[in-house]
PDB file of N, CA and C in Angstrom:
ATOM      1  N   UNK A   1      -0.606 -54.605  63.701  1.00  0.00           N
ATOM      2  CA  UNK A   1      -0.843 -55.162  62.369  1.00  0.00           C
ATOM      3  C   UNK A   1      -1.298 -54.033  61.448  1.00  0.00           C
ATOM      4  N   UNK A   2      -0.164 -53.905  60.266  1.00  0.00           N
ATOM      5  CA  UNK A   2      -1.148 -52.748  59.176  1.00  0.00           C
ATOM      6  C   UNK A   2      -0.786 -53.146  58.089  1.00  0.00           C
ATOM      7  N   UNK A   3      -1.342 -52.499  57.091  1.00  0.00           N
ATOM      8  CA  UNK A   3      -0.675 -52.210  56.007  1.00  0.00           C
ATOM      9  C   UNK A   3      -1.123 -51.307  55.203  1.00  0.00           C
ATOM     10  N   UNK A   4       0.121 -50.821  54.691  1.00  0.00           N
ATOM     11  CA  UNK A   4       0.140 -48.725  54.321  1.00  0.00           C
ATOM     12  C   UNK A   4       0.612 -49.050  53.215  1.00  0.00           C
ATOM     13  N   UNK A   5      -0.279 -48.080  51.958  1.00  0.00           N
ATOM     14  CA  UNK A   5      -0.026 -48.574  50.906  1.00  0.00           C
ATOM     15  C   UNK A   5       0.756 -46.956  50.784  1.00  0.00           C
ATOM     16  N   UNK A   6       1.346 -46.825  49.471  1.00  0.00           N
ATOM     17  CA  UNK A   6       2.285 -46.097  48.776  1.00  0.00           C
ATOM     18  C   UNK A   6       1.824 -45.779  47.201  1.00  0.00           C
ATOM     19  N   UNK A   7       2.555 -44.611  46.633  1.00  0.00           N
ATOM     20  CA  UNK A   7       2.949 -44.650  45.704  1.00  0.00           C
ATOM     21  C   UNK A   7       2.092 -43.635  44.582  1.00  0.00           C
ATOM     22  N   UNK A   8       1.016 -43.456  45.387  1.00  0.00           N
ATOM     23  CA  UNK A   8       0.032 -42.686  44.541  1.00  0.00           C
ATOM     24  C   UNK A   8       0.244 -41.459  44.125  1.00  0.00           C
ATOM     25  N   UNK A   9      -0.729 -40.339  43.963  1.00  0.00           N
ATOM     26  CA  UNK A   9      -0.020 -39.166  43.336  1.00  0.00           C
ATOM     27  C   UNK A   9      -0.720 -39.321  42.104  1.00  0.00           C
ATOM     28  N   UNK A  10      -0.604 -37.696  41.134  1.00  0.00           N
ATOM     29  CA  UNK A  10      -1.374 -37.174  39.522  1.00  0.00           C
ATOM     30  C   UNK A  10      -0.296 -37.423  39.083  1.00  0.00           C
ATOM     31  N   UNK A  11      -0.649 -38.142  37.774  1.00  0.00           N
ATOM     32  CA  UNK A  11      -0.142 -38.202  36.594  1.00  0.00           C
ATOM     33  C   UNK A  11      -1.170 -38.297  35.291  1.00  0.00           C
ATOM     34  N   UNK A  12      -0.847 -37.844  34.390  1.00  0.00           N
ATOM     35  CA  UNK A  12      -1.160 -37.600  32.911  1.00  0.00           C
ATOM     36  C   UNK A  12      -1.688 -38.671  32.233  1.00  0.00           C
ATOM     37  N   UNK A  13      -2.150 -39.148  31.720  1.00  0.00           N
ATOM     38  CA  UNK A  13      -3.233 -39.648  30.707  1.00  0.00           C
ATOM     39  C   UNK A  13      -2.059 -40.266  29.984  1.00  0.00           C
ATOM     40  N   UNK A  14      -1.870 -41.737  29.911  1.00  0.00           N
ATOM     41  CA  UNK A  14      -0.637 -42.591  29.752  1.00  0.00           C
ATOM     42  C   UNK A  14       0.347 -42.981  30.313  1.00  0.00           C
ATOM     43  N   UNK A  15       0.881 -42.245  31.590  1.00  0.00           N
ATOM     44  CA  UNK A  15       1.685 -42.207  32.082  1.00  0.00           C
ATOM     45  C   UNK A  15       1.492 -43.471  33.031  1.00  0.00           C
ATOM     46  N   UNK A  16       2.549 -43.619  34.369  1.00  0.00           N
ATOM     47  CA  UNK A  16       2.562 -44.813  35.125  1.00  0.00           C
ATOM     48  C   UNK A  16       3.007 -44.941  36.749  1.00  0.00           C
ATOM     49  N   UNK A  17       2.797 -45.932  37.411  1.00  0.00           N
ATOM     50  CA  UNK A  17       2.913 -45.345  38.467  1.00  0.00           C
ATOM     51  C   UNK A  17       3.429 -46.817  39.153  1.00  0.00           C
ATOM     52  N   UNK A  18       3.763 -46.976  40.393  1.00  0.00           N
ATOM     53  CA  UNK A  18       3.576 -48.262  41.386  1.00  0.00           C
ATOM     54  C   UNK A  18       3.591 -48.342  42.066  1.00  0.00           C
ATOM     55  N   UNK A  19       2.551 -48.766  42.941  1.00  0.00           N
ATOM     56  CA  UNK A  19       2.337 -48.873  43.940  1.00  0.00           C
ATOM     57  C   UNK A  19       2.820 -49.991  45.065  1.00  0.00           C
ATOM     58  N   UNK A  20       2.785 -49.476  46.452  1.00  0.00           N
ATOM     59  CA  UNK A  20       3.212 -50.355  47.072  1.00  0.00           C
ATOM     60  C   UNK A  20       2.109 -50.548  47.897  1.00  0.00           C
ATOM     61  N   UNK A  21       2.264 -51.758  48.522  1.00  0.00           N
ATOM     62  CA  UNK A  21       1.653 -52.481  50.251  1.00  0.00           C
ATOM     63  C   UNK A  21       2.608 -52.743  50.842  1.00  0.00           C
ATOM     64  N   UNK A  22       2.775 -52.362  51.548  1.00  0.00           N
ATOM     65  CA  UNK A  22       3.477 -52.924  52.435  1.00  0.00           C
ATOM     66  C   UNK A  22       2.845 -53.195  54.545  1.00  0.00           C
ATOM     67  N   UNK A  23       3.565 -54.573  54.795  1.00  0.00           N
ATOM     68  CA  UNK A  23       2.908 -55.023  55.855  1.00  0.00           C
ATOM     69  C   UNK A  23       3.849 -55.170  57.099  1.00  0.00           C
ATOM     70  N   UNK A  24       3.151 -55.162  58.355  1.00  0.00           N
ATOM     71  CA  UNK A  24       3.838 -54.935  59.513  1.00  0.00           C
ATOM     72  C   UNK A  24       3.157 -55.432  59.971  1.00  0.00           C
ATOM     73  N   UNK A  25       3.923 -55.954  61.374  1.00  0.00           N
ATOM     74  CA  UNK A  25       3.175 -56.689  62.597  1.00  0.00           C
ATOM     75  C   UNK A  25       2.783 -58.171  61.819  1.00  0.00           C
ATOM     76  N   UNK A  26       2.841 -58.735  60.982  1.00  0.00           N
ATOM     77  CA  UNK A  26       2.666 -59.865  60.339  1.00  0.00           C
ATOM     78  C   UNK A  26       3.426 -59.892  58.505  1.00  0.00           C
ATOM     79  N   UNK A  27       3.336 -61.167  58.601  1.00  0.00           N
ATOM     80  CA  UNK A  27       4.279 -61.921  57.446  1.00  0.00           C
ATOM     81  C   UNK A  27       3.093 -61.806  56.310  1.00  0.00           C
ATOM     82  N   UNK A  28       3.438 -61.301  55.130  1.00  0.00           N
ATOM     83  CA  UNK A  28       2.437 -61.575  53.736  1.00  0.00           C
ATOM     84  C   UNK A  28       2.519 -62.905  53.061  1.00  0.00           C
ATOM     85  N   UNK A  29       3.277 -63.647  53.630  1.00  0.00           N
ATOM     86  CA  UNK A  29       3.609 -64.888  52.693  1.00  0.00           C
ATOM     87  C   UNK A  29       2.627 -65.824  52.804  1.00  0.00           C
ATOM     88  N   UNK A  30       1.871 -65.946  53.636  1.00  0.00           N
ATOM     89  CA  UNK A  30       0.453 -67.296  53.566  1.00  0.00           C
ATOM     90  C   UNK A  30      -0.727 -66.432  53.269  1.00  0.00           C
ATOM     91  N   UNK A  31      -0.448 -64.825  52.445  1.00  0.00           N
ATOM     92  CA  UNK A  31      -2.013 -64.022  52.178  1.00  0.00           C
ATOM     93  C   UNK A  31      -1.729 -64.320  50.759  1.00  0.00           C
ATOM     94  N   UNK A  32      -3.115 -64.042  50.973  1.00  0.00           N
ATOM     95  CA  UNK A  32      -3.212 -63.556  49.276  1.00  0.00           C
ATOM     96  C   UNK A  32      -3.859 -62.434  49.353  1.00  0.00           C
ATOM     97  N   UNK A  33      -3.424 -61.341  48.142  1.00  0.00           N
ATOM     98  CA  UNK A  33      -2.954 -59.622  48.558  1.00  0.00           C
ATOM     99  C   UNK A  33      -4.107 -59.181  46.889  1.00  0.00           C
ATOM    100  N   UNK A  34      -4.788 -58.622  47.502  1.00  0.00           N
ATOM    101  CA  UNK A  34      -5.692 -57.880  46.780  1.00  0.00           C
ATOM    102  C   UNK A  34      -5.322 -56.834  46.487  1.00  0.00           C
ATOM    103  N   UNK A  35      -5.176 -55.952  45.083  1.00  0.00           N
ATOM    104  CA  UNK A  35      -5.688 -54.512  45.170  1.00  0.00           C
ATOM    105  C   UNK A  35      -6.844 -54.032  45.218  1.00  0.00           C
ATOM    106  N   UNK A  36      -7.367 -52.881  45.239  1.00  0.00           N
ATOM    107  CA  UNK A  36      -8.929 -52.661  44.944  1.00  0.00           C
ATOM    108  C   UNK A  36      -8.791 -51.001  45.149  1.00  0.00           C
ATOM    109  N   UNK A  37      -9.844 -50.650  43.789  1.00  0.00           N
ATOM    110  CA  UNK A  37      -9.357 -49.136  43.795  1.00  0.00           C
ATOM    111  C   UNK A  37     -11.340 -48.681  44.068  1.00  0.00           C
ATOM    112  N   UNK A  38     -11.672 -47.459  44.305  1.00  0.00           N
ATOM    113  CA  UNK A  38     -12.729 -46.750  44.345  1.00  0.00           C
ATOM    114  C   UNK A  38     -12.802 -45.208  44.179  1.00  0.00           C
ATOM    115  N   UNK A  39     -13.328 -45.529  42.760  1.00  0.00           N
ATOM    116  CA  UNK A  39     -13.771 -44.168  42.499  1.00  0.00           C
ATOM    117  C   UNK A  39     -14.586 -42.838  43.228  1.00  0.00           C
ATOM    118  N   UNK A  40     -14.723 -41.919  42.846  1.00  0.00           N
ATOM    119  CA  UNK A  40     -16.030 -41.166  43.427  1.00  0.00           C
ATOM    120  C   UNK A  40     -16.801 -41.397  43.266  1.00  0.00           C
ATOM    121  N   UNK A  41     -17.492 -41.586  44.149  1.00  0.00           N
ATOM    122  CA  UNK A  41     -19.439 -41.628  43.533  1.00  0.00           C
ATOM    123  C   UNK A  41     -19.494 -43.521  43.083  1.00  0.00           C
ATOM    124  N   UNK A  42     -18.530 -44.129  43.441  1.00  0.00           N
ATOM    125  CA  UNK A  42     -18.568 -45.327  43.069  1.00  0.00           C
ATOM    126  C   UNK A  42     -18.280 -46.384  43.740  1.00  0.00           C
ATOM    127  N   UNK A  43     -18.753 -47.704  43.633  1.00  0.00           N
ATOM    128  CA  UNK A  43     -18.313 -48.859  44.764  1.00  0.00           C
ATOM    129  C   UNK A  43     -16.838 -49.381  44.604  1.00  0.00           C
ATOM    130  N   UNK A  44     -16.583 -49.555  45.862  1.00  0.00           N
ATOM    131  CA  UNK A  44     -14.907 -50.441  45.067  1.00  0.00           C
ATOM    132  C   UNK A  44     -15.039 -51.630  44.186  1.00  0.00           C
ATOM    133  N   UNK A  45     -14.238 -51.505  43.771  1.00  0.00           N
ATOM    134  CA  UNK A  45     -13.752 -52.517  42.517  1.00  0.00           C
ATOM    135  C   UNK A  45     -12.896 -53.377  42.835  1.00  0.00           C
ATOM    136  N   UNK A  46     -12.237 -54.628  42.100  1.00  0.00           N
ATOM    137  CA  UNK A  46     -11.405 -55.412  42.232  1.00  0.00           C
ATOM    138  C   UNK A  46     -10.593 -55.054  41.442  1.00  0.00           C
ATOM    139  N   UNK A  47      -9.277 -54.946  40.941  1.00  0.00           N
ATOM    140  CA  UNK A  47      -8.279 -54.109  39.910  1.00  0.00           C
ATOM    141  C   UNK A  47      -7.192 -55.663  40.021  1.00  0.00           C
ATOM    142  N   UNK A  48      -6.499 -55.738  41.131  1.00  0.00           N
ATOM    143  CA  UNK A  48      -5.757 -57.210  40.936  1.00  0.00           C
ATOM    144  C   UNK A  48      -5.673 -57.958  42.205  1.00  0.00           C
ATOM    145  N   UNK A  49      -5.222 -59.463  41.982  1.00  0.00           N
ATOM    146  CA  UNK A  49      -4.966 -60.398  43.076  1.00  0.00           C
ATOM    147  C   UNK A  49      -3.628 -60.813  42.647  1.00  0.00           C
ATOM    148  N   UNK A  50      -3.197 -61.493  43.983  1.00  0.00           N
ATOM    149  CA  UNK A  50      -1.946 -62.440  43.880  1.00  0.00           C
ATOM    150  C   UNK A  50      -1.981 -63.369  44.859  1.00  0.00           C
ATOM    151  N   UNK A  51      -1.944 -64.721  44.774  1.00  0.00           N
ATOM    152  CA  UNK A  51      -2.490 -65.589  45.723  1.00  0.00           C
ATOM    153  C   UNK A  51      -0.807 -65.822  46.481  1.00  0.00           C
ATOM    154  N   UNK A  52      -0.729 -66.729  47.574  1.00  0.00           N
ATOM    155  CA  UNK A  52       0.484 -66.806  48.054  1.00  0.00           C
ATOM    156  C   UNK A  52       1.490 -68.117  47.496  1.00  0.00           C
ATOM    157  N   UNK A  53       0.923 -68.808  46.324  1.00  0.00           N
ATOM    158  CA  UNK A  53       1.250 -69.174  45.652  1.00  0.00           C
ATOM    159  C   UNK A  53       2.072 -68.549  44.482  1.00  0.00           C
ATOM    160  N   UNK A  54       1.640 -66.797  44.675  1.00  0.00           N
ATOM    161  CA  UNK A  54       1.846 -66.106  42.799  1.00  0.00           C
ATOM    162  C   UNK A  54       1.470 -66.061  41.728  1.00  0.00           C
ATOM    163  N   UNK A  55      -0.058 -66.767  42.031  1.00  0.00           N
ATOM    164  CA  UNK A  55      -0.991 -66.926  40.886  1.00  0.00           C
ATOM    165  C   UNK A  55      -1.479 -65.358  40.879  1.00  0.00           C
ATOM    166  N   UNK A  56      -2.015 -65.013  39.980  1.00  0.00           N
ATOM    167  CA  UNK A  56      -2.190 -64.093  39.518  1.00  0.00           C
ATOM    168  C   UNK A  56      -3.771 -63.482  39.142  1.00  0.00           C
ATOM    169  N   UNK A  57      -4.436 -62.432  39.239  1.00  0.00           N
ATOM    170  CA  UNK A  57      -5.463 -62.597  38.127  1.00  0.00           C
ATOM    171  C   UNK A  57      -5.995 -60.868  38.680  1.00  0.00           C
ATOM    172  N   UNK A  58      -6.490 -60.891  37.158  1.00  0.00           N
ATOM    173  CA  UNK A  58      -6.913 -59.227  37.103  1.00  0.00           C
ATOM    174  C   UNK A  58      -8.393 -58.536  37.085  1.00  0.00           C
ATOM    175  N   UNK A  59      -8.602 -57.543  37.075  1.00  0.00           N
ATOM    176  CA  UNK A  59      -9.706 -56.926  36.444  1.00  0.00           C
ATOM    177  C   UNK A  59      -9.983 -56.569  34.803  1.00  0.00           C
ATOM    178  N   UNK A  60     -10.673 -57.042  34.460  1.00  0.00           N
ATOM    179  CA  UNK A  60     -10.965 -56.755  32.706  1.00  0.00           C
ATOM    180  C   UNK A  60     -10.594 -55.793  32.322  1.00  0.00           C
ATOM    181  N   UNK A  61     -10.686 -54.158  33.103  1.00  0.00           N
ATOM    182  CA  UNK A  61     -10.425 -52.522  32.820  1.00  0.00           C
ATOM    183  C   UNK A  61      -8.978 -52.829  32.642  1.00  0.00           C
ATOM    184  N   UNK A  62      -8.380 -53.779  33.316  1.00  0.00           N
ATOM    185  CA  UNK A  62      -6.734 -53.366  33.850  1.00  0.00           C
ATOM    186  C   UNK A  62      -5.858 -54.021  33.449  1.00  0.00           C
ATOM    187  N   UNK A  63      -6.037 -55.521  32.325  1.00  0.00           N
ATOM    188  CA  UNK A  63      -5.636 -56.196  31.798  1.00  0.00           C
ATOM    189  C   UNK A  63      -4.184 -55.459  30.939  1.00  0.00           C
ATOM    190  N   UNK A  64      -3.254 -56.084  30.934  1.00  0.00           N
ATOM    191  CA  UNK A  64      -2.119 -55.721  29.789  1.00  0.00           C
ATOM    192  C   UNK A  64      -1.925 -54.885  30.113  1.00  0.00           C
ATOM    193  N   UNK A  65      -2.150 -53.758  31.332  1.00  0.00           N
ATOM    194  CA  UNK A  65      -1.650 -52.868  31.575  1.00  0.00           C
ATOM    195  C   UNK A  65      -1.161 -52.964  33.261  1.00  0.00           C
ATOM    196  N   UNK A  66      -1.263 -53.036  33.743  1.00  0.00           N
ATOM    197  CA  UNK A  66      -1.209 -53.591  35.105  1.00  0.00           C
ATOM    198  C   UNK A  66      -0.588 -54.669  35.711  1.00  0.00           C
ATOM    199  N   UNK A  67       0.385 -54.572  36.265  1.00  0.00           N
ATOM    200  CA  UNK A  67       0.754 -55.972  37.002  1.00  0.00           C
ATOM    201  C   UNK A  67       1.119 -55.835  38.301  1.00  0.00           C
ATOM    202  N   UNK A  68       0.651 -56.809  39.161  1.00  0.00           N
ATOM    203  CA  UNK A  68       0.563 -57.118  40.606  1.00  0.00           C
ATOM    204  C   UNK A  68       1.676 -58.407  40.822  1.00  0.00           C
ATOM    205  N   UNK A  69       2.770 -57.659  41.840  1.00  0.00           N
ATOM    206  CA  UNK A  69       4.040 -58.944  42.056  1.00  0.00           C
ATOM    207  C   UNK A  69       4.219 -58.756  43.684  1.00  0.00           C
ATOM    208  N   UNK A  70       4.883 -60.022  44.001  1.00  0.00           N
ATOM    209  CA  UNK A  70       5.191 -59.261  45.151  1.00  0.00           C
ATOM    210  C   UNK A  70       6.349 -60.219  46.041  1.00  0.00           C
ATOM    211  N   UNK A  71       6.729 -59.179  46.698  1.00  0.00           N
ATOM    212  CA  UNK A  71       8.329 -59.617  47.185  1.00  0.00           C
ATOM    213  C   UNK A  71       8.248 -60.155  48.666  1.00  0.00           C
ATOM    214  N   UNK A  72       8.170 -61.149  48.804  1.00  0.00           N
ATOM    215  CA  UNK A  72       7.892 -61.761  50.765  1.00  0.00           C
ATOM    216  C   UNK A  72       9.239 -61.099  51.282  1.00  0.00           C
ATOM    217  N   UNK A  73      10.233 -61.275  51.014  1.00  0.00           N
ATOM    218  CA  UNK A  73      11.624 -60.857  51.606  1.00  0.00           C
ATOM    219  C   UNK A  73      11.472 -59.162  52.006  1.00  0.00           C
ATOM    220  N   UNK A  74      10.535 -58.669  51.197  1.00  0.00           N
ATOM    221  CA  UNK A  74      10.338 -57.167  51.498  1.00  0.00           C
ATOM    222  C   UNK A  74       9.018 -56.942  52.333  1.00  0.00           C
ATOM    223  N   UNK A  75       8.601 -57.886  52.693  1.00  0.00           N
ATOM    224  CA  UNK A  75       7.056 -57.754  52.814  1.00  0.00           C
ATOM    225  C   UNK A  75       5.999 -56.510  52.419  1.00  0.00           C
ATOM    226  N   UNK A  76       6.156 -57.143  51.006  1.00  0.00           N
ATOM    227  CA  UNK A  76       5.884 -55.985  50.030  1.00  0.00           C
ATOM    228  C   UNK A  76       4.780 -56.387  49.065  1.00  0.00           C
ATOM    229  N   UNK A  77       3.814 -56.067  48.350  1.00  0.00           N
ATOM    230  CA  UNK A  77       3.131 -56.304  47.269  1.00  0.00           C
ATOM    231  C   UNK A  77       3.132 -55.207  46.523  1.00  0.00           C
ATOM    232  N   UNK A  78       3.200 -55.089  44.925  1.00  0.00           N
ATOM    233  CA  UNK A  78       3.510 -53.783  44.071  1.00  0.00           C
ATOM    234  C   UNK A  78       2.337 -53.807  43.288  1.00  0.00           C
ATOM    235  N   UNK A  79       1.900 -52.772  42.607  1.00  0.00           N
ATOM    236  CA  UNK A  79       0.931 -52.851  41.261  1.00  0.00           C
ATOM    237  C   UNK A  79       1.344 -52.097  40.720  1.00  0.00           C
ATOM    238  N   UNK A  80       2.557 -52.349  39.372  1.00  0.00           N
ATOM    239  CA  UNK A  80       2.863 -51.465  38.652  1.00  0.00           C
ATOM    240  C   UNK A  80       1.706 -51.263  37.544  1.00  0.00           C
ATOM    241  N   UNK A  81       1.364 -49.577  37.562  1.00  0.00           N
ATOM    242  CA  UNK A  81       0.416 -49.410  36.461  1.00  0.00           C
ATOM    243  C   UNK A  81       0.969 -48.693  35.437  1.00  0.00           C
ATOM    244  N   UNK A  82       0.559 -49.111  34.184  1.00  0.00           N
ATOM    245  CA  UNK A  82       0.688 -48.167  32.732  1.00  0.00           C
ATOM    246  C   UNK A  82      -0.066 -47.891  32.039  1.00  0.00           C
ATOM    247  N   UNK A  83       0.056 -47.199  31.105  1.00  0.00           N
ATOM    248  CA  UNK A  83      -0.709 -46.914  30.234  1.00  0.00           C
ATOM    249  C   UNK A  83      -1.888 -45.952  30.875  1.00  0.00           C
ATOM    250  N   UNK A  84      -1.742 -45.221  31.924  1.00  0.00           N
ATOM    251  CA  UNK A  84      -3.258 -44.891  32.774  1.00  0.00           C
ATOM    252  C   UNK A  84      -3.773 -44.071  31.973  1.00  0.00           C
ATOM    253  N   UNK A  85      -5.262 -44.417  32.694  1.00  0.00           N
ATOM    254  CA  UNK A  85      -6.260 -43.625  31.586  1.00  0.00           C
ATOM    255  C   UNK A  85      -7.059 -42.615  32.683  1.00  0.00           C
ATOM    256  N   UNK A  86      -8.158 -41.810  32.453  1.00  0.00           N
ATOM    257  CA  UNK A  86      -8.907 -40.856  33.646  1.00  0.00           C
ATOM    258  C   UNK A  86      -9.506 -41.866  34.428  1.00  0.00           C
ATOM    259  N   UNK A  87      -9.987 -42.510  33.810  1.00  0.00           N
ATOM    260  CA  UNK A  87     -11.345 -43.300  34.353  1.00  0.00           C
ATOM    261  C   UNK A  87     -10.436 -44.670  35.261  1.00  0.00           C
ATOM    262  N   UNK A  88      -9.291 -44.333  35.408  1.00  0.00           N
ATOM    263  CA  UNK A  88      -8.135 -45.522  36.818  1.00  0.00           C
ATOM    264  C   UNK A  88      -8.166 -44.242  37.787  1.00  0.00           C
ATOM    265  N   UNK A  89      -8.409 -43.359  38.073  1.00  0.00           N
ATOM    266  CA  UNK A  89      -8.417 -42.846  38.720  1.00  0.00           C
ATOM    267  C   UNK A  89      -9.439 -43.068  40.342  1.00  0.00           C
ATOM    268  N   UNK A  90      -8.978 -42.726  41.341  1.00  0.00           N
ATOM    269  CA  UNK A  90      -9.645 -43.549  42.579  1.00  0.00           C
ATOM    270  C   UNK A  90      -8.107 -43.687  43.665  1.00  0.00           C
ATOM    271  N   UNK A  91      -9.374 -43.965  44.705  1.00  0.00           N
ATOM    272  CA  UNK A  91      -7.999 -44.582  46.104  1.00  0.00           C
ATOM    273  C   UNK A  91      -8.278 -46.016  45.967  1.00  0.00           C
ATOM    274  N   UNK A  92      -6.850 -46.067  45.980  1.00  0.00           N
ATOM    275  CA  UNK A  92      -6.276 -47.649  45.558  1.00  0.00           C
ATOM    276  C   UNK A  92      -6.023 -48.063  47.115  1.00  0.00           C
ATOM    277  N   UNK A  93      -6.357 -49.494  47.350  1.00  0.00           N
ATOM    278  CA  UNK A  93      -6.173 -49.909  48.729  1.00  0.00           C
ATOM    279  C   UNK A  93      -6.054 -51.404  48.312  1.00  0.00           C
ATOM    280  N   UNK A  94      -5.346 -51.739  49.202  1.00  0.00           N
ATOM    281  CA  UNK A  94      -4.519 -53.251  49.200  1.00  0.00           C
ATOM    282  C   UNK A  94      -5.135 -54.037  50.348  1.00  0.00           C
ATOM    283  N   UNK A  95      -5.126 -55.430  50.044  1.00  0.00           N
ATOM    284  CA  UNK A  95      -6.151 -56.261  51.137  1.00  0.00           C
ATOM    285  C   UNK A  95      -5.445 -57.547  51.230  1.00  0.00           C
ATOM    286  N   UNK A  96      -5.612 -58.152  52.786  1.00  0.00           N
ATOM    287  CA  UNK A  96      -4.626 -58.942  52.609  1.00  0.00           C
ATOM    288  C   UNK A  96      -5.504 -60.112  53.155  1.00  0.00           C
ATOM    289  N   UNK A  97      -5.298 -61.123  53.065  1.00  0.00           N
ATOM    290  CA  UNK A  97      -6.861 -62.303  53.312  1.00  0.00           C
ATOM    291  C   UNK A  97      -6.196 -63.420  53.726  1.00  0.00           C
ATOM    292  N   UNK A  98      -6.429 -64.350  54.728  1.00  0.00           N
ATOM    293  CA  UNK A  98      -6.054 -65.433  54.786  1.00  0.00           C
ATOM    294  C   UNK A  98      -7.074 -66.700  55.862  1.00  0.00           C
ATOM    295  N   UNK A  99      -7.181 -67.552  55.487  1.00  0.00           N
ATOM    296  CA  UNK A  99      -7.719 -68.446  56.045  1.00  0.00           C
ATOM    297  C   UNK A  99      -7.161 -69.790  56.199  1.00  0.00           C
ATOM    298  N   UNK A 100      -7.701 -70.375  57.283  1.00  0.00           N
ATOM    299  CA  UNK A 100      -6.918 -72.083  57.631  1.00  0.00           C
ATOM    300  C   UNK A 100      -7.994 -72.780  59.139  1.00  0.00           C
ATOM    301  N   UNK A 101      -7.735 -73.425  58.989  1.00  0.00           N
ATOM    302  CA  UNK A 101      -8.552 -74.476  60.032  1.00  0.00           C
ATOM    303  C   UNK A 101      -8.114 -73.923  61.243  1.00  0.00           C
ATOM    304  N   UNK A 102      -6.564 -73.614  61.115  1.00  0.00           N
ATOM    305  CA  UNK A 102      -5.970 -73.455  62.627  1.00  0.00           C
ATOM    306  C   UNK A 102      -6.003 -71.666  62.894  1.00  0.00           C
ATOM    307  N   UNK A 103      -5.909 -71.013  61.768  1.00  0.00           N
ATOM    308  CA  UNK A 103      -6.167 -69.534  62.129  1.00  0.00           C
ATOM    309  C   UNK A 103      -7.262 -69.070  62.179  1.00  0.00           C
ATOM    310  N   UNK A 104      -8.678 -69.548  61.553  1.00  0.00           N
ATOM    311  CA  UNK A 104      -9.339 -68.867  60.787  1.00  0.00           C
ATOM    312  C   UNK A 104      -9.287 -68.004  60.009  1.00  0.00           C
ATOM    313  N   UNK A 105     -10.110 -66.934  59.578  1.00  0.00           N
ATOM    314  CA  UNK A 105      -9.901 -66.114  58.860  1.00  0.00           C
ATOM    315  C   UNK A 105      -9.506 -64.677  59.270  1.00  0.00           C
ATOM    316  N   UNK A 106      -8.323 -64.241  58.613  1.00  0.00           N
ATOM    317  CA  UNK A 106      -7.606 -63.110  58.790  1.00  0.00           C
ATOM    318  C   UNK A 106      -8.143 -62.539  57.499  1.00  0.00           C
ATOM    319  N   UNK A 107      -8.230 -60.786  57.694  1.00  0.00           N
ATOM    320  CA  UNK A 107      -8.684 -60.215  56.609  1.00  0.00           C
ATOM    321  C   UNK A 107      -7.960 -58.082  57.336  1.00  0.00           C
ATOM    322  N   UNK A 108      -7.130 -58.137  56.315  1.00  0.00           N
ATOM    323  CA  UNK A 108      -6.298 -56.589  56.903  1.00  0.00           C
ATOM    324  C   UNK A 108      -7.283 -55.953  55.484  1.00  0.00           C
ATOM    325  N   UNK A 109      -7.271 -54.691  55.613  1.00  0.00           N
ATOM    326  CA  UNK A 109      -7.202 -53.188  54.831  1.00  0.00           C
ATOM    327  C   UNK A 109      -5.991 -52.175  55.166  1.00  0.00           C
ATOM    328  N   UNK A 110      -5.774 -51.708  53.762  1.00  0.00           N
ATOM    329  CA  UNK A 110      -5.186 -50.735  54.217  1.00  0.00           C
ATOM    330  C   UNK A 110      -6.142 -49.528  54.371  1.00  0.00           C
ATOM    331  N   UNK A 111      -5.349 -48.333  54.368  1.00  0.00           N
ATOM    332  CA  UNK A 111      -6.150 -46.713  54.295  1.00  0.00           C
ATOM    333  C   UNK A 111      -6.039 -46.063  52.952  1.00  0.00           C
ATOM    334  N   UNK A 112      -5.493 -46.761  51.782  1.00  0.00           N
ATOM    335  CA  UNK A 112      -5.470 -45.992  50.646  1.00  0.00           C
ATOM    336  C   UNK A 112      -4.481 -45.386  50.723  1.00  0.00           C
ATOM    337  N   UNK A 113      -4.490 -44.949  48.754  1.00  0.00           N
ATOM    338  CA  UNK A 113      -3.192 -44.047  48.064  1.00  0.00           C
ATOM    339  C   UNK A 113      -4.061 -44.044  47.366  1.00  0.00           C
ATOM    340  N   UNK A 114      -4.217 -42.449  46.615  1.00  0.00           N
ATOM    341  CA  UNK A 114      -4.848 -41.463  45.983  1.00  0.00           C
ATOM    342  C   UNK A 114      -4.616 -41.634  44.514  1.00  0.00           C
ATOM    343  N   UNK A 115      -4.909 -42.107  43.799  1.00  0.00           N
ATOM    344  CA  UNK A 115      -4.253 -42.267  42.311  1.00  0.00           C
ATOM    345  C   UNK A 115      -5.320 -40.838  41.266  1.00  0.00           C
ATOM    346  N   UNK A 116      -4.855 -40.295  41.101  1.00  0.00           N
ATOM    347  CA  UNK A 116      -5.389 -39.391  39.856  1.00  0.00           C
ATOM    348  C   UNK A 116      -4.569 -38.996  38.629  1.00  0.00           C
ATOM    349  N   UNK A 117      -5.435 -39.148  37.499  1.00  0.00           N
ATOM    350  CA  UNK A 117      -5.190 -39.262  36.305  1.00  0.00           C
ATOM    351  C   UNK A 117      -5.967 -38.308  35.833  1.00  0.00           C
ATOM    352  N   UNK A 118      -4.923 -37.079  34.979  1.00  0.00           N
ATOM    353  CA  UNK A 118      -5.723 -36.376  34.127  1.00  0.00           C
ATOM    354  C   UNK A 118      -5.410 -36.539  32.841  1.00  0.00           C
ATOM    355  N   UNK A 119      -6.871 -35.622  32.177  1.00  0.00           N
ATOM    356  CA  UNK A 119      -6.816 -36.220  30.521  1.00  0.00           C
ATOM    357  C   UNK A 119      -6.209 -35.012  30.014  1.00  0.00           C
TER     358      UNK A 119
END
């Protein structure tokens, strides 16, 4: 069971990027798929969700710029980012969560993708 995120890498102060999750050894379609990025010197954050429904919902920093989709057929979750600024900068890591009477609770991490943004 993993999941290895993608996509990271420097880019410039506006520029954009997207990221992937992607999952193995299990199906993403009954999770709901977190991003979450962490700065230096700082706690992780919440940046976006996507429930397994496709509901949606963001972080305040990341609003209108950011969107979290994701493809079950690929067993894939994306966070395309734009507009980046310095302060998105951090390892971005994807989380995958699920709970039920009959599974309990499942909860994956990935290991991160490096996102840096210079000004």
């Amino acid at each position: 069971v993993r999941l290895v995120e993608s996509g990271g890498g420097l880019v410039p102060a506006g520029g954009f990027l997207r990221l992937s999750c992607a999952a193995s050894g299990f199906t993403l379609d009954d999770y709901a798929i977190g991003w979450f990025r962490q700065a230096p010197g700082k706690e992780r954050e919440g940046v976006a969700e996507i429930t397994n429904r496709g509901v949606t919902n963001y972080g305040e920093s990341v609003k209108g710029r950011f969107t979290i989709s994701r493809d079950n057929a690929e067993n894939t979750v994306y966070l395309q980012m734009t507009s980046l600024k310095p302060e998105d900068t951090g390892v971005y890591y994807c989380n995958a969560k699920h709970s039920s009477l009959s599974d309990g609770v499942m909860n994956f991490w990935g290991t991160g993708t490096l996102v840096t943004v210079s000004s």
